[in-house]
PDB file of N, CA and C in Angstrom:
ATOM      1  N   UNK A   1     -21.632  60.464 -22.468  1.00  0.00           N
ATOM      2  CA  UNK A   1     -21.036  59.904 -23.654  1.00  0.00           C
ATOM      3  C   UNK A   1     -19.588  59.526 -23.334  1.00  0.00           C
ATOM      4  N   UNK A   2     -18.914  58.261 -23.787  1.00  0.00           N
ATOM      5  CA  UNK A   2     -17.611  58.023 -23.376  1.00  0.00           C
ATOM      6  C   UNK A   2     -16.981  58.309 -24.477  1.00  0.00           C
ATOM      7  N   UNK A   3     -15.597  58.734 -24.113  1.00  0.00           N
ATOM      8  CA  UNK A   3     -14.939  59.415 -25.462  1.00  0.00           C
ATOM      9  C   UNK A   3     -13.696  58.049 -25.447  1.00  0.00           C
ATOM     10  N   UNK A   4     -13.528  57.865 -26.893  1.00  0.00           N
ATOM     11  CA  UNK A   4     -12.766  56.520 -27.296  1.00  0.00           C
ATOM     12  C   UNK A   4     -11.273  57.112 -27.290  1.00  0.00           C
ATOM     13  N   UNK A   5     -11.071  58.174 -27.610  1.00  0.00           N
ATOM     14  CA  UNK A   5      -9.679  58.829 -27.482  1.00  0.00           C
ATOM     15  C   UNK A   5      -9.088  59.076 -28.663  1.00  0.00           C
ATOM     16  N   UNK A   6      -9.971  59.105 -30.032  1.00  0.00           N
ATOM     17  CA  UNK A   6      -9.928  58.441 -31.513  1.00  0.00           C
ATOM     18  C   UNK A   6     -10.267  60.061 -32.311  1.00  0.00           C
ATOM     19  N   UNK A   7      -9.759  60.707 -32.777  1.00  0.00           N
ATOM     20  CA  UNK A   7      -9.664  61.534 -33.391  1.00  0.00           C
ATOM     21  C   UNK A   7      -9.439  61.392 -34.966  1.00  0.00           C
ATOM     22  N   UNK A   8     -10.227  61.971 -35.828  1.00  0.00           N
ATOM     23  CA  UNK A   8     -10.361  61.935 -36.964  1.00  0.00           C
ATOM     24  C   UNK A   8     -10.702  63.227 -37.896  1.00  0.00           C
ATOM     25  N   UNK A   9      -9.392  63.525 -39.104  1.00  0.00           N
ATOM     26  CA  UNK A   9      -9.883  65.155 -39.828  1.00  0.00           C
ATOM     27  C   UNK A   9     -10.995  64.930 -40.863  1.00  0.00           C
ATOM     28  N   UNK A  10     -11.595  65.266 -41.147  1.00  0.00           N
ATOM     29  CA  UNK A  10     -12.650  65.630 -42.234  1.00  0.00           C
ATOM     30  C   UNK A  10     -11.962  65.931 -43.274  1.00  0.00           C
ATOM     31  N   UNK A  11     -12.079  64.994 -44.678  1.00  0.00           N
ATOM     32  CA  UNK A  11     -11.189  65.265 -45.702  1.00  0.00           C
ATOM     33  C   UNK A  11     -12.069  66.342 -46.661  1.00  0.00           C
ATOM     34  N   UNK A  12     -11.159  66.309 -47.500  1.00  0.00           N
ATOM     35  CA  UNK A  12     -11.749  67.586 -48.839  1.00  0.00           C
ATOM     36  C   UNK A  12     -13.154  67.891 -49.433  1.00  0.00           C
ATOM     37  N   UNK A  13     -13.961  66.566 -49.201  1.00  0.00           N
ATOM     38  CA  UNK A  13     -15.331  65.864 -49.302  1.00  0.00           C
ATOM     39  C   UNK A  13     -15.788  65.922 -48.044  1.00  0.00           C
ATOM     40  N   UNK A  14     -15.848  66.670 -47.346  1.00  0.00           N
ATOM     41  CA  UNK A  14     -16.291  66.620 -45.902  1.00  0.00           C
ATOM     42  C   UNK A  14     -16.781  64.914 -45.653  1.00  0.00           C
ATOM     43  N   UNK A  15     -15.915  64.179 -45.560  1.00  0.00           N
ATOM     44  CA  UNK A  15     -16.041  62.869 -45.285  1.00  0.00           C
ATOM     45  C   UNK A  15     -14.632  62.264 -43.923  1.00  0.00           C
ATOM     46  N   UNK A  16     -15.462  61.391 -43.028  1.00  0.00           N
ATOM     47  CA  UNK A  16     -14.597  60.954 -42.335  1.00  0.00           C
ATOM     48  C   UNK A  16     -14.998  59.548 -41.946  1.00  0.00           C
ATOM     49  N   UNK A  17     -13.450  58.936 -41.328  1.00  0.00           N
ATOM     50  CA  UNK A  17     -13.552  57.300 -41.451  1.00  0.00           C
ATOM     51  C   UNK A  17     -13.706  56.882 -40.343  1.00  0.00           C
ATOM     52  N   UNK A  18     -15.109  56.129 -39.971  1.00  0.00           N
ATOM     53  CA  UNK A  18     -14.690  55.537 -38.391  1.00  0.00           C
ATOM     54  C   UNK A  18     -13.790  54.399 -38.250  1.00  0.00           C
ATOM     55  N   UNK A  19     -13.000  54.171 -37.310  1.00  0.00           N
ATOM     56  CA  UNK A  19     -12.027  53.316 -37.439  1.00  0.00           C
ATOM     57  C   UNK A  19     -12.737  51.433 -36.948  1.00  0.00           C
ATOM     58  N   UNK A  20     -11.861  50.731 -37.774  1.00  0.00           N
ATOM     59  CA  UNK A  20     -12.603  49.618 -38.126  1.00  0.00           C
ATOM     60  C   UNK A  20     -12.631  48.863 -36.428  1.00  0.00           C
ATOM     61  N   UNK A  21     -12.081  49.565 -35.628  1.00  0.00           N
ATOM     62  CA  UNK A  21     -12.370  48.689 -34.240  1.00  0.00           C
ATOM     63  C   UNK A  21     -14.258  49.352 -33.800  1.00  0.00           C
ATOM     64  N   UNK A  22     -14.684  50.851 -33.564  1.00  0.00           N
ATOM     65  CA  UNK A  22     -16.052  50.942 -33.689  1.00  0.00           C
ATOM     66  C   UNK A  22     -16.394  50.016 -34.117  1.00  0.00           C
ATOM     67  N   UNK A  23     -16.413  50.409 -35.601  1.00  0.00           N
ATOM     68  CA  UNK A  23     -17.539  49.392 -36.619  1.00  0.00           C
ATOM     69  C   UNK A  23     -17.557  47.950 -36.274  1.00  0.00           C
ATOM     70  N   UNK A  24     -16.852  47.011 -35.760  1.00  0.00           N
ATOM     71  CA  UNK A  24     -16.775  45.686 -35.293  1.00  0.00           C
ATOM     72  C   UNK A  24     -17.646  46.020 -33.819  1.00  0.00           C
ATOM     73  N   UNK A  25     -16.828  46.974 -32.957  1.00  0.00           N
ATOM     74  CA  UNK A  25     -17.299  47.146 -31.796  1.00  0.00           C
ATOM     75  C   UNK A  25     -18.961  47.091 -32.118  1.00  0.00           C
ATOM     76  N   UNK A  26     -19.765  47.760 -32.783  1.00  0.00           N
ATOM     77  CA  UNK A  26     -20.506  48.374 -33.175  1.00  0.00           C
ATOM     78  C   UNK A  26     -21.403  47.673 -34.420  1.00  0.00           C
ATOM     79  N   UNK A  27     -21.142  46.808 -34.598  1.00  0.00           N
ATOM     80  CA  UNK A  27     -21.607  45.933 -36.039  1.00  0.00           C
ATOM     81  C   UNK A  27     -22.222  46.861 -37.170  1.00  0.00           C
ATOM     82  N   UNK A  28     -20.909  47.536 -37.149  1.00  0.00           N
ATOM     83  CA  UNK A  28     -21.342  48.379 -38.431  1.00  0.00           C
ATOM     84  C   UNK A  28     -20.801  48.220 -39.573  1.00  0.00           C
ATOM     85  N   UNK A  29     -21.379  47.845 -40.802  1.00  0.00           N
ATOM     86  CA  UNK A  29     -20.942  46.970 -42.214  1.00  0.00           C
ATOM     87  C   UNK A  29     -20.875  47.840 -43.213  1.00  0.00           C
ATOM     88  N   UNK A  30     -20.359  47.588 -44.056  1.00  0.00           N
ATOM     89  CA  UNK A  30     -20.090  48.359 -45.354  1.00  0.00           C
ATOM     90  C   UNK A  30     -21.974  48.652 -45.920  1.00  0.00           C
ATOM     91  N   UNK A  31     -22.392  49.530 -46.301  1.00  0.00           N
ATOM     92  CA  UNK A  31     -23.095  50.110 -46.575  1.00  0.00           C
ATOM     93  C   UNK A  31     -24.562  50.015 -45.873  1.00  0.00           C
ATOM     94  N   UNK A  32     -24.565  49.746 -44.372  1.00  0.00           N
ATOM     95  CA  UNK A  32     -25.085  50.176 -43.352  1.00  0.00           C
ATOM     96  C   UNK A  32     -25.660  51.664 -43.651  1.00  0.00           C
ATOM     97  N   UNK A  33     -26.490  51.381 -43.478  1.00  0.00           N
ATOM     98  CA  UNK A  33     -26.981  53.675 -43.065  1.00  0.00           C
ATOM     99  C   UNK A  33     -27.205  53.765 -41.562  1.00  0.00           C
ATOM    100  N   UNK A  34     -26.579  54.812 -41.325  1.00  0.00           N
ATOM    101  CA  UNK A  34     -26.453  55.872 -40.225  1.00  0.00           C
ATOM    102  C   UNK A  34     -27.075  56.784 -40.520  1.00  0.00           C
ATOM    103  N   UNK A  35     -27.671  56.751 -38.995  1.00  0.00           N
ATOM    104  CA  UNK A  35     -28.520  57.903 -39.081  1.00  0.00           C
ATOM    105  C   UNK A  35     -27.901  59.159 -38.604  1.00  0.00           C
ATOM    106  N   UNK A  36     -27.579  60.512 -38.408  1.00  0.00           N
ATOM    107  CA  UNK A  36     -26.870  61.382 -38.308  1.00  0.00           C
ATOM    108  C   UNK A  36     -28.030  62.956 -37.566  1.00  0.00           C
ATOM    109  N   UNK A  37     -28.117  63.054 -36.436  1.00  0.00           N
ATOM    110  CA  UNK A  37     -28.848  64.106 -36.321  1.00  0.00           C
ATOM    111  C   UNK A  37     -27.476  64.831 -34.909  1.00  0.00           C
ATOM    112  N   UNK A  38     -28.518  66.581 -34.502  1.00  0.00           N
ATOM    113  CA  UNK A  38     -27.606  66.925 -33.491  1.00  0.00           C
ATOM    114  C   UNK A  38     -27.979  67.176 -32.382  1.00  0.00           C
ATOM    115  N   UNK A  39     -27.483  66.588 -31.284  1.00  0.00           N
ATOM    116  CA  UNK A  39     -28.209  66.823 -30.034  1.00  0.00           C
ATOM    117  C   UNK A  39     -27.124  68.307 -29.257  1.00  0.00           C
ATOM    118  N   UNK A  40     -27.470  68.866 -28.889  1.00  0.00           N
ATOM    119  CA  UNK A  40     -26.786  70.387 -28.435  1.00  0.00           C
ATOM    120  C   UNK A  40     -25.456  70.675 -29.763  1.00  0.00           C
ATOM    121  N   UNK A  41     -24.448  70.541 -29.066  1.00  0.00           N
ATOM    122  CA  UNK A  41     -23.601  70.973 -29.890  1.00  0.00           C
ATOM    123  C   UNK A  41     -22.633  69.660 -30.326  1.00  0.00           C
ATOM    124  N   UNK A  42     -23.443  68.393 -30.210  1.00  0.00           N
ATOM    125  CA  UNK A  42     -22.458  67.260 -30.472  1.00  0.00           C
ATOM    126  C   UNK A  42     -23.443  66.347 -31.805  1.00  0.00           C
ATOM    127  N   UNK A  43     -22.590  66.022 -32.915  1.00  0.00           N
ATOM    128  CA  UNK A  43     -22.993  65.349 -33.703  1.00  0.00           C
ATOM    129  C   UNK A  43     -23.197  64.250 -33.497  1.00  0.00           C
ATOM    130  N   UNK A  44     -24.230  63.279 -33.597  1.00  0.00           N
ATOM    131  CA  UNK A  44     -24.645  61.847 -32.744  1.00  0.00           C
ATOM    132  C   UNK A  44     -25.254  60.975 -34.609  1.00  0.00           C
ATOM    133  N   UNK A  45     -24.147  59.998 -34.560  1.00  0.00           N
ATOM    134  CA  UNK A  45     -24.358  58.936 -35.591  1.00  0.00           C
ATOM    135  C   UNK A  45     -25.345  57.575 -35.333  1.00  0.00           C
ATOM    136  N   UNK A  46     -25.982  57.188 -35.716  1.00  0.00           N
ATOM    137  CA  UNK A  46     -26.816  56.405 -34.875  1.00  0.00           C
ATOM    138  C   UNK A  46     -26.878  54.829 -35.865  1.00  0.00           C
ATOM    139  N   UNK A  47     -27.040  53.542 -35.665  1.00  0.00           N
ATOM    140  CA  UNK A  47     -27.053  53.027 -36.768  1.00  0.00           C
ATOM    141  C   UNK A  47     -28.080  52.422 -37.046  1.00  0.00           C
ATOM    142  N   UNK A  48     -28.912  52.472 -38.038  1.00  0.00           N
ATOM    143  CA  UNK A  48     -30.263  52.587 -38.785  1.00  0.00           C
ATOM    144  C   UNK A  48     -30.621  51.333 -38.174  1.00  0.00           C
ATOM    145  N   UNK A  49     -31.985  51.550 -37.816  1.00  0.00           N
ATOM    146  CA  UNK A  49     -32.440  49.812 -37.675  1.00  0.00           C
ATOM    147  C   UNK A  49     -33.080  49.443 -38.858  1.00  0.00           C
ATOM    148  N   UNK A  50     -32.955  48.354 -39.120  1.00  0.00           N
ATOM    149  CA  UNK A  50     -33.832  47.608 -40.362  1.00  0.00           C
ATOM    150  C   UNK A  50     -35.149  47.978 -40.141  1.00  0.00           C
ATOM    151  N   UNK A  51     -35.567  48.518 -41.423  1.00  0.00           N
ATOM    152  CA  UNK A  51     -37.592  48.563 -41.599  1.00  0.00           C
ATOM    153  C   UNK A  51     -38.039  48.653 -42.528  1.00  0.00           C
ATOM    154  N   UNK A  52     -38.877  47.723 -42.644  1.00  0.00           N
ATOM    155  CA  UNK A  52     -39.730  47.401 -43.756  1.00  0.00           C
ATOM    156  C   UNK A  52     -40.244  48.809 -44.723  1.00  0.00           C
ATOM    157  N   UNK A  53     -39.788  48.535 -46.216  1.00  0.00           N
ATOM    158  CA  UNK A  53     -39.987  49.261 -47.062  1.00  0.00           C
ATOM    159  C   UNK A  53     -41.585  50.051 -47.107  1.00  0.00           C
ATOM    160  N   UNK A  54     -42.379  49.075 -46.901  1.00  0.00           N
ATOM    161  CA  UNK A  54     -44.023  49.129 -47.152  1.00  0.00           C
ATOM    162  C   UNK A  54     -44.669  49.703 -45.827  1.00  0.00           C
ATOM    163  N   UNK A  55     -44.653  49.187 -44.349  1.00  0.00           N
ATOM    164  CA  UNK A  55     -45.418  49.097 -43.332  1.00  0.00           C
ATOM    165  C   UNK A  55     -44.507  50.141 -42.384  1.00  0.00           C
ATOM    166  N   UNK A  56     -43.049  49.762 -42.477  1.00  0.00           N
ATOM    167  CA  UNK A  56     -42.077  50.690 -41.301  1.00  0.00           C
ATOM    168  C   UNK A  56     -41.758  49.715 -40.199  1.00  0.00           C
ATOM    169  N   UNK A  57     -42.427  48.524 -39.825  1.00  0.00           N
ATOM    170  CA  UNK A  57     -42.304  47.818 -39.041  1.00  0.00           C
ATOM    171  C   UNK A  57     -40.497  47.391 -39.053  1.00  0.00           C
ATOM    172  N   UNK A  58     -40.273  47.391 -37.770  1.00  0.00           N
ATOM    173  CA  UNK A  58     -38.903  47.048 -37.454  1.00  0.00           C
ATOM    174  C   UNK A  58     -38.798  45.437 -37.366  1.00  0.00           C
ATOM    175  N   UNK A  59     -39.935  44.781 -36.899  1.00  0.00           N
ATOM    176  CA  UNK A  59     -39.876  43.350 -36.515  1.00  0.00           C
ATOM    177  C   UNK A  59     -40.055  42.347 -37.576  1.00  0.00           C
ATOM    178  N   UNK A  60     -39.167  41.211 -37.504  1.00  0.00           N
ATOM    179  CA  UNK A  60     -38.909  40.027 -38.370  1.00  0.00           C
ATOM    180  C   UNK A  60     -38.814  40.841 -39.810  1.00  0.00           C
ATOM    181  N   UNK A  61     -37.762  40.871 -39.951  1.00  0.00           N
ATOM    182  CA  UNK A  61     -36.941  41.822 -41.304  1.00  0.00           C
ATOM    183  C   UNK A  61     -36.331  40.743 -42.136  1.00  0.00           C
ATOM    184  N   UNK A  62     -36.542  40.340 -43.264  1.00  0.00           N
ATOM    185  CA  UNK A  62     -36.226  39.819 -44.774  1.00  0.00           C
ATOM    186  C   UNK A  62     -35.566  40.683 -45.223  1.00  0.00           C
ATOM    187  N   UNK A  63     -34.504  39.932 -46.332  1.00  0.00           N
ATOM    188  CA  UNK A  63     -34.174  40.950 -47.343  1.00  0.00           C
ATOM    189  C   UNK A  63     -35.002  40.556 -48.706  1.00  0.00           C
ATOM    190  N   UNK A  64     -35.312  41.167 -49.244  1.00  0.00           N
ATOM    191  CA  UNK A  64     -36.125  40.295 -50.776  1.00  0.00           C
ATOM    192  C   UNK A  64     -35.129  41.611 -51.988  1.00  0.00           C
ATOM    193  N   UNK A  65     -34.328  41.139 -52.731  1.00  0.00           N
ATOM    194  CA  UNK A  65     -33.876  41.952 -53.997  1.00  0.00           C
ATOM    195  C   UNK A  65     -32.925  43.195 -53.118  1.00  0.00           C
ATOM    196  N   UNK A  66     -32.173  43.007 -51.981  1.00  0.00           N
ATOM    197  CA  UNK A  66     -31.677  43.999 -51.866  1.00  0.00           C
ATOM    198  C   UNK A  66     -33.134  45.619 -50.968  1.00  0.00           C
ATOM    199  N   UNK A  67     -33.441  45.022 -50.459  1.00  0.00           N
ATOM    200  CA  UNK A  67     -35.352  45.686 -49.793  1.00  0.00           C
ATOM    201  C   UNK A  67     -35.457  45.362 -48.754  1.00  0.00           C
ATOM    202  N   UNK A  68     -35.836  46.081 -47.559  1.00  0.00           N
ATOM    203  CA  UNK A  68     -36.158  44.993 -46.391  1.00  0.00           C
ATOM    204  C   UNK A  68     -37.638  45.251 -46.352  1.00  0.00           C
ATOM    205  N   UNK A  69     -37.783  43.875 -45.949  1.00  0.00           N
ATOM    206  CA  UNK A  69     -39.123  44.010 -45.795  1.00  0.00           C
ATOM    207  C   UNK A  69     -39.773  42.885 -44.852  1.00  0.00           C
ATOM    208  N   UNK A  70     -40.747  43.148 -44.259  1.00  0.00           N
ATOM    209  CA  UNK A  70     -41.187  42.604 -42.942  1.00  0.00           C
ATOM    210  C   UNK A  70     -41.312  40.779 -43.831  1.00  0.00           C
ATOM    211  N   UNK A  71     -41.396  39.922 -42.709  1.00  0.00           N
ATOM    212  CA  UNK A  71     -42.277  38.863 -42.820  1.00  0.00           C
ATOM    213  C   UNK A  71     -44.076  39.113 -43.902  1.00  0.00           C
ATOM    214  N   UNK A  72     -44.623  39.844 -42.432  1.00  0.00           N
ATOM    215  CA  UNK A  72     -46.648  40.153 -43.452  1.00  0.00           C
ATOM    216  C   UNK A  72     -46.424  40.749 -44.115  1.00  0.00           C
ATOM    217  N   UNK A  73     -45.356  41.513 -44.311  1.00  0.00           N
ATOM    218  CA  UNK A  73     -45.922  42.494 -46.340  1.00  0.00           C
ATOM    219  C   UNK A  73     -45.069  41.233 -47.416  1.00  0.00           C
ATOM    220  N   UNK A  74     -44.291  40.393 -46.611  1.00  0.00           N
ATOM    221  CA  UNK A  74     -43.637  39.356 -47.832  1.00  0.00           C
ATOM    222  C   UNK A  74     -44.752  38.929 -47.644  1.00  0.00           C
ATOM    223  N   UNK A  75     -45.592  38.145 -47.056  1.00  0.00           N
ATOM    224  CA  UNK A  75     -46.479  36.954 -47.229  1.00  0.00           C
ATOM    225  C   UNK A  75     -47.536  38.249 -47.823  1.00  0.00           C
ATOM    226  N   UNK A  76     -47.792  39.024 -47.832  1.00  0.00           N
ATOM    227  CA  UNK A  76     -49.376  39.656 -49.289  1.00  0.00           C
ATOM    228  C   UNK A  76     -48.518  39.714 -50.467  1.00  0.00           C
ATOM    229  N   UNK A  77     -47.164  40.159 -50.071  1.00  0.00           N
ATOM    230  CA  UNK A  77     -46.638  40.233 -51.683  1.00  0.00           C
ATOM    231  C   UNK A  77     -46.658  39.115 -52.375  1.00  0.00           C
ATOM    232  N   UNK A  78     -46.885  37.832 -51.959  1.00  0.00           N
ATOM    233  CA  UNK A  78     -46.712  36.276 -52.436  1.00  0.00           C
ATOM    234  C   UNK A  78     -48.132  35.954 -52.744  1.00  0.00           C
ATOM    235  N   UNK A  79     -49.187  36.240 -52.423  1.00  0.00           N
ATOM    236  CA  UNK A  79     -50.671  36.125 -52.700  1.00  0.00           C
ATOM    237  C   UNK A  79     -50.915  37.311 -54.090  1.00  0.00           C
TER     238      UNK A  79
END
């Protein structure tokens, strides 16, 4: 793991800010989900891939209403 040199406290809300060079570095957008699990003793943020609401499929991702959802579950939802 390379360390950025970027240190950050955990405020009152156990909440902390990644700094906006990551998130560019990183194409990470305002209300993106991260995924958050722990591998030994290091917290590892991960950033969500798009998947379809219905099937789980990751491939050819729509948004329909704020939803992602594949291409084939849009085309049955349209029939």
């Amino acid at each position: 793991m390379k360390s950025t040199g970027i240190t950050r406290k955990i405020d009152e809300l156990g909440r902390i800010v990644l700094p906006i060079e990551l998130r560019r570095s990183l194409d990470i957008g305002e209300r993106d989900a991260l995924e958050i699990y722990v591998d030994g003793e290091n917290i590892v943020l991960k950033k969500d891939k798009a998947a379809c609401v219905f099937c789980g499929s990751s491939d050819n991702i729509v948004d329909f209403k704020g939803k992602n959802i594949c291409t084939e579950c849009y085309t049955q939802l349209r029939k």
